[in-house]
PDB file of N, CA and C in Angstrom:
ATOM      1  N   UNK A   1      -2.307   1.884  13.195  1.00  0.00           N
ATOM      2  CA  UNK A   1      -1.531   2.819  13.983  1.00  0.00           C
ATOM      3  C   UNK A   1      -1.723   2.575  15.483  1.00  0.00           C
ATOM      4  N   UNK A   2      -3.326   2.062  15.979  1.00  0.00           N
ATOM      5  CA  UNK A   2      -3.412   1.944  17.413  1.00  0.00           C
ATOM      6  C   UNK A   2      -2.145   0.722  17.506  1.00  0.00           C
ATOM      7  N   UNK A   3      -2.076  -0.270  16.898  1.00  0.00           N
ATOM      8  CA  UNK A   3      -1.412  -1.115  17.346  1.00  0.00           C
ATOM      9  C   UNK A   3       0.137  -1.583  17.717  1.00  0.00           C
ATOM     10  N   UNK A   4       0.408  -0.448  17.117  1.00  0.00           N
ATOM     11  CA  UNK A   4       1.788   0.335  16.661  1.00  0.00           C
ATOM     12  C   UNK A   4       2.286   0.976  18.432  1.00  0.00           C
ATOM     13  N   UNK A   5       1.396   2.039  18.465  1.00  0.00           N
ATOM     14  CA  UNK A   5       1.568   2.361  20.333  1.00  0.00           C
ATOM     15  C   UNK A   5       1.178   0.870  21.374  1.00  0.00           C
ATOM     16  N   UNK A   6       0.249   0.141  21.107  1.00  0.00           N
ATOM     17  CA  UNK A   6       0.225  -0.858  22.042  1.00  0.00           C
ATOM     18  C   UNK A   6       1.296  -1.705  22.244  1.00  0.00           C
ATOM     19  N   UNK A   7       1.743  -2.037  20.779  1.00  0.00           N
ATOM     20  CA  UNK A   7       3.334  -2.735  21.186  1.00  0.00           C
ATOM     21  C   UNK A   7       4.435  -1.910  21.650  1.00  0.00           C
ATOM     22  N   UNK A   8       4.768  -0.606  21.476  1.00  0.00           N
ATOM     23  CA  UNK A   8       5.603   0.270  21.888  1.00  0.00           C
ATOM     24  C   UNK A   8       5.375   0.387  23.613  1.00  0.00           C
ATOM     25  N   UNK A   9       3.981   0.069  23.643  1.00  0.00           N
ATOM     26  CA  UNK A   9       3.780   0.584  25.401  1.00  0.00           C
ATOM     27  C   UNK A   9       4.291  -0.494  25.893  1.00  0.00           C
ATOM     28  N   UNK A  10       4.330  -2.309  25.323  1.00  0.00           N
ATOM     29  CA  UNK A  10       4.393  -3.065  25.782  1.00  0.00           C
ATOM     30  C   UNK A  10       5.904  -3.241  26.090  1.00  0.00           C
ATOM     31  N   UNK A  11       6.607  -3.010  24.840  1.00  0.00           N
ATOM     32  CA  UNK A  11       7.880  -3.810  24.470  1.00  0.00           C
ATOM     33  C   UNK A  11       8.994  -2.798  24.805  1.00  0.00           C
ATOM     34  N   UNK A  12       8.757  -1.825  24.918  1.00  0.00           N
ATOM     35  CA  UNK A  12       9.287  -0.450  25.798  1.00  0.00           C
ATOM     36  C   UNK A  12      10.105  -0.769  26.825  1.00  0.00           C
ATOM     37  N   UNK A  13       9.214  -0.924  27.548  1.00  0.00           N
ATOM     38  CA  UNK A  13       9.507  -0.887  28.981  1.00  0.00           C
ATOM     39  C   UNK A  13      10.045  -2.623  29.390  1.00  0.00           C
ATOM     40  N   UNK A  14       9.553  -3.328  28.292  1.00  0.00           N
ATOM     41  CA  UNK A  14      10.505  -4.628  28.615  1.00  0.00           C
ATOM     42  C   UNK A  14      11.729  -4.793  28.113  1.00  0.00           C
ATOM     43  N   UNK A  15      11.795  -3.873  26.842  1.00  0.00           N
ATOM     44  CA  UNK A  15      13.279  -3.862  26.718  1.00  0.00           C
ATOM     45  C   UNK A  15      14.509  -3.531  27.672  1.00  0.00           C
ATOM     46  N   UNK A  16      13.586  -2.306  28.063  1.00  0.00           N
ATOM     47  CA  UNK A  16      14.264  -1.572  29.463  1.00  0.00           C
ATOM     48  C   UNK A  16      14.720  -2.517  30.340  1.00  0.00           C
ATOM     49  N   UNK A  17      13.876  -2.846  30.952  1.00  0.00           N
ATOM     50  CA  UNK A  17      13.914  -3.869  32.143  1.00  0.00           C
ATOM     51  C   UNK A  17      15.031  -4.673  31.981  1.00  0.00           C
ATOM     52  N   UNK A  18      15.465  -5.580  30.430  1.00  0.00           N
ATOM     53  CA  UNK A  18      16.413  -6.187  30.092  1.00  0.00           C
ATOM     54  C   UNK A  18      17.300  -5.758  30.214  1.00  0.00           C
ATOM     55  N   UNK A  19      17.607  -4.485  29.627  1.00  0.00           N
ATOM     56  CA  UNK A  19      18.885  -3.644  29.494  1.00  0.00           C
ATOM     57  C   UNK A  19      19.224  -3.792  30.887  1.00  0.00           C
ATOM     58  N   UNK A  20      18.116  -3.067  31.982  1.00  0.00           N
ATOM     59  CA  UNK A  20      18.955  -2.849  33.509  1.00  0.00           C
ATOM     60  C   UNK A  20      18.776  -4.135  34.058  1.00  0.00           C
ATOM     61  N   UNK A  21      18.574  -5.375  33.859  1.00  0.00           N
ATOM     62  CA  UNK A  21      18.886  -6.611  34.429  1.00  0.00           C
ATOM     63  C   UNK A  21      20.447  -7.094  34.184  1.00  0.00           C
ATOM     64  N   UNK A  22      20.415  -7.062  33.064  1.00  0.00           N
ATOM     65  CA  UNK A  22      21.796  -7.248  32.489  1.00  0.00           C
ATOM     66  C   UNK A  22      22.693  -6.507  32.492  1.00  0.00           C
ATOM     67  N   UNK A  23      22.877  -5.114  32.654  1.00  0.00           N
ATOM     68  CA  UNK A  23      23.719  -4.496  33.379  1.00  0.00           C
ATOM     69  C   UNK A  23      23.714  -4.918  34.801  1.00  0.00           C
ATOM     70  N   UNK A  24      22.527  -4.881  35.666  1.00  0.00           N
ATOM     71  CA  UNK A  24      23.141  -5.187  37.238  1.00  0.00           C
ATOM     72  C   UNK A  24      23.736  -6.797  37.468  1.00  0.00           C
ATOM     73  N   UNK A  25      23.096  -8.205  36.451  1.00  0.00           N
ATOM     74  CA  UNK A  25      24.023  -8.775  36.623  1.00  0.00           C
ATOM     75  C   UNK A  25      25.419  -9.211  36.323  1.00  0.00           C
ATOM     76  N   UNK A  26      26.046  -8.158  35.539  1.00  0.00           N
ATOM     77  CA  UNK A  26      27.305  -8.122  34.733  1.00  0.00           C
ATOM     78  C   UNK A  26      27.870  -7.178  35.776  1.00  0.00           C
ATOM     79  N   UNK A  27      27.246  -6.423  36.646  1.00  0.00           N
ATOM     80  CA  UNK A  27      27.938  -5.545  37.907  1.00  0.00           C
ATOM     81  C   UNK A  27      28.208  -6.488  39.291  1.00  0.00           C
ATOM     82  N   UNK A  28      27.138  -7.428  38.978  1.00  0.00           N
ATOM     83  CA  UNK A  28      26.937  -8.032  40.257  1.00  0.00           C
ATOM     84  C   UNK A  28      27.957  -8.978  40.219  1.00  0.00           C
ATOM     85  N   UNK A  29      28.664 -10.052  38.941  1.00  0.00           N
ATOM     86  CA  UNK A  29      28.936 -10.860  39.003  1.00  0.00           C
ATOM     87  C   UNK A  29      30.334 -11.032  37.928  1.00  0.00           C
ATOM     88  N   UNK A  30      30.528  -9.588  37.844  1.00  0.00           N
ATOM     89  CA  UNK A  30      31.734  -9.349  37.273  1.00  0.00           C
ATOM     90  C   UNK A  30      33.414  -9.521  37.915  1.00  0.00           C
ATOM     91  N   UNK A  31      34.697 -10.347  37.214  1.00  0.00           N
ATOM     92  CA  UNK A  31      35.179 -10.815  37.813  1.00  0.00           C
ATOM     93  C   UNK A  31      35.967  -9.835  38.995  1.00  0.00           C
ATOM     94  N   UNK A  32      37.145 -10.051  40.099  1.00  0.00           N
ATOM     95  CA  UNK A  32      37.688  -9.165  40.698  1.00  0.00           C
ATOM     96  C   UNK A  32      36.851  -8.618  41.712  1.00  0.00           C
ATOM     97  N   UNK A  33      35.754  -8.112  41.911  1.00  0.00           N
ATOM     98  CA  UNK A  33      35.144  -7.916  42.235  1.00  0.00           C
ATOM     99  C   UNK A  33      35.461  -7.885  44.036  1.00  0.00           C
ATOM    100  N   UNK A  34      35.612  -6.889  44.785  1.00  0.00           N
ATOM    101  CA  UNK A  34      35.549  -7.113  46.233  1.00  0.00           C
ATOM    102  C   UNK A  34      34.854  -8.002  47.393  1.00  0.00           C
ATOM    103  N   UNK A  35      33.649  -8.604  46.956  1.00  0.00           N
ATOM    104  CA  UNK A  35      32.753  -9.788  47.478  1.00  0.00           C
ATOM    105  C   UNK A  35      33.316 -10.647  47.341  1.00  0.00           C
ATOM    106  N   UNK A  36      33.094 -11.616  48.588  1.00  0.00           N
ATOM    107  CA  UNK A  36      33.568 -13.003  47.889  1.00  0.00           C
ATOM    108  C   UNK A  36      34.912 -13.051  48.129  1.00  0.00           C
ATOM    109  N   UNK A  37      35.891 -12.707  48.846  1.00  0.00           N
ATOM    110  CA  UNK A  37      37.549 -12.778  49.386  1.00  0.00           C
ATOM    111  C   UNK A  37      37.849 -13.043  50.579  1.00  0.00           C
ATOM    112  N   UNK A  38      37.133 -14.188  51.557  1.00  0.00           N
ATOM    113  CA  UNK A  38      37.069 -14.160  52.786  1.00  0.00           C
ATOM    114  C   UNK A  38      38.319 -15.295  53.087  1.00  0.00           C
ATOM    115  N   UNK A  39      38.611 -16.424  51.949  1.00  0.00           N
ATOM    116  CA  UNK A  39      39.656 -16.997  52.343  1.00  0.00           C
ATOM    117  C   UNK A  39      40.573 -17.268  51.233  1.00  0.00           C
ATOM    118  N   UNK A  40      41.229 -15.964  50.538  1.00  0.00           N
ATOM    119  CA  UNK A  40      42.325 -15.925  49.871  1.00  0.00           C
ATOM    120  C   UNK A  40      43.510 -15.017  50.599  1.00  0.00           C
ATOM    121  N   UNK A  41      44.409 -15.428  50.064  1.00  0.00           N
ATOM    122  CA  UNK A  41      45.378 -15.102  50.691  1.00  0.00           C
ATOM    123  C   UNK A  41      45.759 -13.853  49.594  1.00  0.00           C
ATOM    124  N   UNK A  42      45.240 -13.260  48.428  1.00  0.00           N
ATOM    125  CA  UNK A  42      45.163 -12.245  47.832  1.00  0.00           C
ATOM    126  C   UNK A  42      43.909 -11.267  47.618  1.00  0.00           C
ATOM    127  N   UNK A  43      43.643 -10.421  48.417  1.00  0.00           N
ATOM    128  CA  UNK A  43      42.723  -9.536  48.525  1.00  0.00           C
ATOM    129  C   UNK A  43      42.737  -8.481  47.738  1.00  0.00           C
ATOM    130  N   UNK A  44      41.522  -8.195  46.498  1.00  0.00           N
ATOM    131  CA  UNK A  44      41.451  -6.633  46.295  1.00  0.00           C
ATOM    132  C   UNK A  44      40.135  -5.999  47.268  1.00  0.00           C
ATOM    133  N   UNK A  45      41.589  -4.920  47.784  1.00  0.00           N
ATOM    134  CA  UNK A  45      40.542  -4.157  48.603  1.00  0.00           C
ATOM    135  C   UNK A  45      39.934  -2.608  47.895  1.00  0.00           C
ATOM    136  N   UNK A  46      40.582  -2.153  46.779  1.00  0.00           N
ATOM    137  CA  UNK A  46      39.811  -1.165  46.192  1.00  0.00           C
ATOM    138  C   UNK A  46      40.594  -0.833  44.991  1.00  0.00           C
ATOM    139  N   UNK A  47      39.772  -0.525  43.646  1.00  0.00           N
ATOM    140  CA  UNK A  47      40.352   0.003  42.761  1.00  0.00           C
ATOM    141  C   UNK A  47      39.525   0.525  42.026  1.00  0.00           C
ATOM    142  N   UNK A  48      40.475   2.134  41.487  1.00  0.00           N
ATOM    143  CA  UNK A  48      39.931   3.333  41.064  1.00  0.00           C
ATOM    144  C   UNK A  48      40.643   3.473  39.428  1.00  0.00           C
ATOM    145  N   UNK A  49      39.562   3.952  38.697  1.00  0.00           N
ATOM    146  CA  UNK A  49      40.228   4.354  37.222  1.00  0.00           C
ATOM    147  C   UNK A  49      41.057   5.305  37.382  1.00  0.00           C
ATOM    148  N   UNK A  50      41.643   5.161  35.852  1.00  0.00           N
ATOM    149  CA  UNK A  50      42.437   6.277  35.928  1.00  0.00           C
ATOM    150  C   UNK A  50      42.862   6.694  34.502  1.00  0.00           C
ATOM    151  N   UNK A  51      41.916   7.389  34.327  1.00  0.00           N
ATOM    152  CA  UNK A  51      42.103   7.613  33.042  1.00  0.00           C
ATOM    153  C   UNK A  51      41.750   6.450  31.763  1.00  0.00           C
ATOM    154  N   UNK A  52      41.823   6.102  30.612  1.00  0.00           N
ATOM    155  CA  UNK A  52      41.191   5.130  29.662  1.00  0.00           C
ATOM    156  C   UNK A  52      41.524   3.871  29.919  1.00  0.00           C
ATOM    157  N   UNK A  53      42.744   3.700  29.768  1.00  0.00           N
ATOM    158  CA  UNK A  53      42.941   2.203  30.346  1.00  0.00           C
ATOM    159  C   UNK A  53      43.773   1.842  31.902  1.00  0.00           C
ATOM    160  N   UNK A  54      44.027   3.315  32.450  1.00  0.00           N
ATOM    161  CA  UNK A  54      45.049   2.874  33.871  1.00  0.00           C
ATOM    162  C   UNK A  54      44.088   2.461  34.928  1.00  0.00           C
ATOM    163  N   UNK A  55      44.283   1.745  36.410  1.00  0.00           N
ATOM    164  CA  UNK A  55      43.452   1.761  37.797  1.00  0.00           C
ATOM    165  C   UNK A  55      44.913   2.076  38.667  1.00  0.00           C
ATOM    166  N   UNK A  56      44.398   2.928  39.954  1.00  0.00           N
ATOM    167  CA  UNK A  56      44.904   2.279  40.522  1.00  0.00           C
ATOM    168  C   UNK A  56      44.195   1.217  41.470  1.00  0.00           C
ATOM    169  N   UNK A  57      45.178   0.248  42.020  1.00  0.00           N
ATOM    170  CA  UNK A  57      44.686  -0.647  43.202  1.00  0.00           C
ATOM    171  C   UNK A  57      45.545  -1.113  44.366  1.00  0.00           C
ATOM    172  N   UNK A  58      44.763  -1.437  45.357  1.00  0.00           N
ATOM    173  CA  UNK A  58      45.001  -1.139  46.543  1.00  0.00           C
ATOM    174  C   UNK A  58      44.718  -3.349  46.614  1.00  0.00           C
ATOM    175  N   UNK A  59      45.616  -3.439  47.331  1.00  0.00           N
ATOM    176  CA  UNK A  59      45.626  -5.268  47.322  1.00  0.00           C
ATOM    177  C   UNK A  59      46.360  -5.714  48.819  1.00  0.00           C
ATOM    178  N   UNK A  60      45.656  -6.856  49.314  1.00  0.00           N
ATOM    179  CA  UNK A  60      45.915  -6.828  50.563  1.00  0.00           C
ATOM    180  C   UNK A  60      46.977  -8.357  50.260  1.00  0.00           C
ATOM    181  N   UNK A  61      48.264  -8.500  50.924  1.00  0.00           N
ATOM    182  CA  UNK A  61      48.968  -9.739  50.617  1.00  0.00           C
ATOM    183  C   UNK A  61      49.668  -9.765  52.054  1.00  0.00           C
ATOM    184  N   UNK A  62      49.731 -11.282  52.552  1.00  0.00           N
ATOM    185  CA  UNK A  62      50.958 -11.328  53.751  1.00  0.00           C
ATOM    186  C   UNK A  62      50.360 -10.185  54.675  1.00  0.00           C
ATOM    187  N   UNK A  63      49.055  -9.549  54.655  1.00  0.00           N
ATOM    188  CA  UNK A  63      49.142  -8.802  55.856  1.00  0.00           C
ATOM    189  C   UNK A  63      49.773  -7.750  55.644  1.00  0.00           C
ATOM    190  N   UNK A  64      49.923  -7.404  54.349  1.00  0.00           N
ATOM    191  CA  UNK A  64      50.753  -5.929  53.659  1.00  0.00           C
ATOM    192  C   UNK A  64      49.291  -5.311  52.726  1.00  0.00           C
ATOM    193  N   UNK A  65      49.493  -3.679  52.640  1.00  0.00           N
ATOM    194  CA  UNK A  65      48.386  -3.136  51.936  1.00  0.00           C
ATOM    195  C   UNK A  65      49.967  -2.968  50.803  1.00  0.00           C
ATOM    196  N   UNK A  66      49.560  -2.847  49.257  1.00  0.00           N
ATOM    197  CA  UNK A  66      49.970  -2.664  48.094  1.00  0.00           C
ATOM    198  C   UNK A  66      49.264  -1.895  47.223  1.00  0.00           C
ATOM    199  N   UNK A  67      49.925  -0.594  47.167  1.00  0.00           N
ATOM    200  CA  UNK A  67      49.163  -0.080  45.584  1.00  0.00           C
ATOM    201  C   UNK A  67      49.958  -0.407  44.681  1.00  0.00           C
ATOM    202  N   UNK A  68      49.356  -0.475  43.771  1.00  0.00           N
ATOM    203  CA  UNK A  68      49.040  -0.826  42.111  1.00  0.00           C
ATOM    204  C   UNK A  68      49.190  -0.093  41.244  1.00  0.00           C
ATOM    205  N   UNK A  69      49.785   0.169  40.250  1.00  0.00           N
ATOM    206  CA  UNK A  69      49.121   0.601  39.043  1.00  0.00           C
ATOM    207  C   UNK A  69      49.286  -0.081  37.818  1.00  0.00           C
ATOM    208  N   UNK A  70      47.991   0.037  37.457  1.00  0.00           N
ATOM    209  CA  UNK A  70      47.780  -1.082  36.290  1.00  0.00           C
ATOM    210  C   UNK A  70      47.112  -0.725  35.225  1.00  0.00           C
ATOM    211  N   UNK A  71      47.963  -1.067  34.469  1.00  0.00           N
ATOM    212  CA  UNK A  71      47.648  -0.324  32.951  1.00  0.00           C
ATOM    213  C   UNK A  71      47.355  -2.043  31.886  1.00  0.00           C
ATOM    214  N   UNK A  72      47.272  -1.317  30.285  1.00  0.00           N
ATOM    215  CA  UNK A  72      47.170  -2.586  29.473  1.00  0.00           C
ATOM    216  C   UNK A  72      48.576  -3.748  29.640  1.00  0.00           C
ATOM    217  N   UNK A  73      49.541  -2.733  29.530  1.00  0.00           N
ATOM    218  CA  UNK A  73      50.483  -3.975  29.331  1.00  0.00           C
ATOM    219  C   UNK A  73      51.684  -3.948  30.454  1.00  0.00           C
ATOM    220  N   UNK A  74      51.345  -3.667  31.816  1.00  0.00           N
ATOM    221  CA  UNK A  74      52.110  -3.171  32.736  1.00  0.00           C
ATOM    222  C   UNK A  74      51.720  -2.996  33.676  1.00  0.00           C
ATOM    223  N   UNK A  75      52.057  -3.768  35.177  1.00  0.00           N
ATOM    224  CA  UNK A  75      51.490  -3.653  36.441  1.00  0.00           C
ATOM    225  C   UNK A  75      52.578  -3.409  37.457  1.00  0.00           C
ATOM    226  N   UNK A  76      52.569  -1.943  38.175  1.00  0.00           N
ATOM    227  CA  UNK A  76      53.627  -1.675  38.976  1.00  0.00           C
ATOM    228  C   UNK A  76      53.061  -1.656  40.558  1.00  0.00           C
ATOM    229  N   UNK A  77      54.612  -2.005  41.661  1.00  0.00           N
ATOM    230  CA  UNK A  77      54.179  -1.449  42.400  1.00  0.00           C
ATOM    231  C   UNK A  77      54.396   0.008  43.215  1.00  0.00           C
ATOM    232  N   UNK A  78      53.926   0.809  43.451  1.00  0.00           N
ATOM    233  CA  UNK A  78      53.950   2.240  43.974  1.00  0.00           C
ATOM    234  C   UNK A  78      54.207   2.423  45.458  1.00  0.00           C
ATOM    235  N   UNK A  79      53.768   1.855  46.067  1.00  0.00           N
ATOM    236  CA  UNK A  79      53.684   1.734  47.720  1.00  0.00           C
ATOM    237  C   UNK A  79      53.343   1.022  48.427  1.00  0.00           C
ATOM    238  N   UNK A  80      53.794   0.675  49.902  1.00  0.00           N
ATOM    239  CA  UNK A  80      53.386  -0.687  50.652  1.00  0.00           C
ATOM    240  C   UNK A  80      53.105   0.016  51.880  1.00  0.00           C
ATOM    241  N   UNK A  81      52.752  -0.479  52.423  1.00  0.00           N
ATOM    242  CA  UNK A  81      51.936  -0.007  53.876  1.00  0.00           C
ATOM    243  C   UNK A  81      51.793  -1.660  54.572  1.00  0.00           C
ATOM    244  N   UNK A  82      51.757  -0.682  56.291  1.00  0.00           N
ATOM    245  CA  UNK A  82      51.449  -1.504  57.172  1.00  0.00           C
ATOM    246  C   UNK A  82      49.966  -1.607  57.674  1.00  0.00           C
ATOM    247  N   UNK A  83      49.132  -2.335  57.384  1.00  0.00           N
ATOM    248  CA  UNK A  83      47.824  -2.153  57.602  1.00  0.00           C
ATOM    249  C   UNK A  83      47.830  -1.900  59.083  1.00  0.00           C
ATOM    250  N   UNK A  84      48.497  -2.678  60.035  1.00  0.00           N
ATOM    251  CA  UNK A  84      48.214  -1.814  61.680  1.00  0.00           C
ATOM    252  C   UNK A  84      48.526  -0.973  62.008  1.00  0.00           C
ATOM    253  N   UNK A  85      48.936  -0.225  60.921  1.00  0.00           N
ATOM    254  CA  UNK A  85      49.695   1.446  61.691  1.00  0.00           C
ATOM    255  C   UNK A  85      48.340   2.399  62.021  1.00  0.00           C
ATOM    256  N   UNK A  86      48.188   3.074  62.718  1.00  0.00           N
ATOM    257  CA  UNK A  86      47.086   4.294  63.009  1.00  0.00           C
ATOM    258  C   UNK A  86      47.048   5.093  61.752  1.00  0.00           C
ATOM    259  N   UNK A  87      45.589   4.708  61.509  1.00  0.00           N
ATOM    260  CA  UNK A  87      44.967   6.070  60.706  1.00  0.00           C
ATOM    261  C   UNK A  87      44.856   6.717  60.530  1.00  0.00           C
TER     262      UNK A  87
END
């Protein structure tokens, strides 16, 4: 039985460790991702769920902001903006 808690104390907390390694590098290095867009000429600049399978997103093209909405089998666009207009 002691040996039973010694591996539990051991293998515990290394399982753990695995679990949150591999979640942060599947966060870190997951595709789309906002990092990493310094010389494309298609930028995502932010996208939000929406519900089970919708986002919206916000995409930078030509110097135009674009929302998005994007679902499983269907990607619209909603609105365009001038990124130099005042905030």
């Amino acid at each position: 039985m002691f040996w039973y808690f010694v591996k539990l104390l051991i293998l515990l907390p290394l399982v753990g460790g695995m679990a949150f390694g591999a979640l942060w590098l599947w966060r870190k290095y997951q595709p789309g991702m906002i990092a990493g867009q310094d010389g494309r000429s298609l930028k995502l600049l932010e996208a939000l769920p929406m519900g089970t399978f919708g986002k919206l997103a916000v995409v930078e093209f030509e110097g135009k902001k674009i929302l998005l909405s994007v679902t499983r089998g269907r990607i619209e666009k909603i609105a365009e903006g001038d990124p130099y207009r005042a905030r």
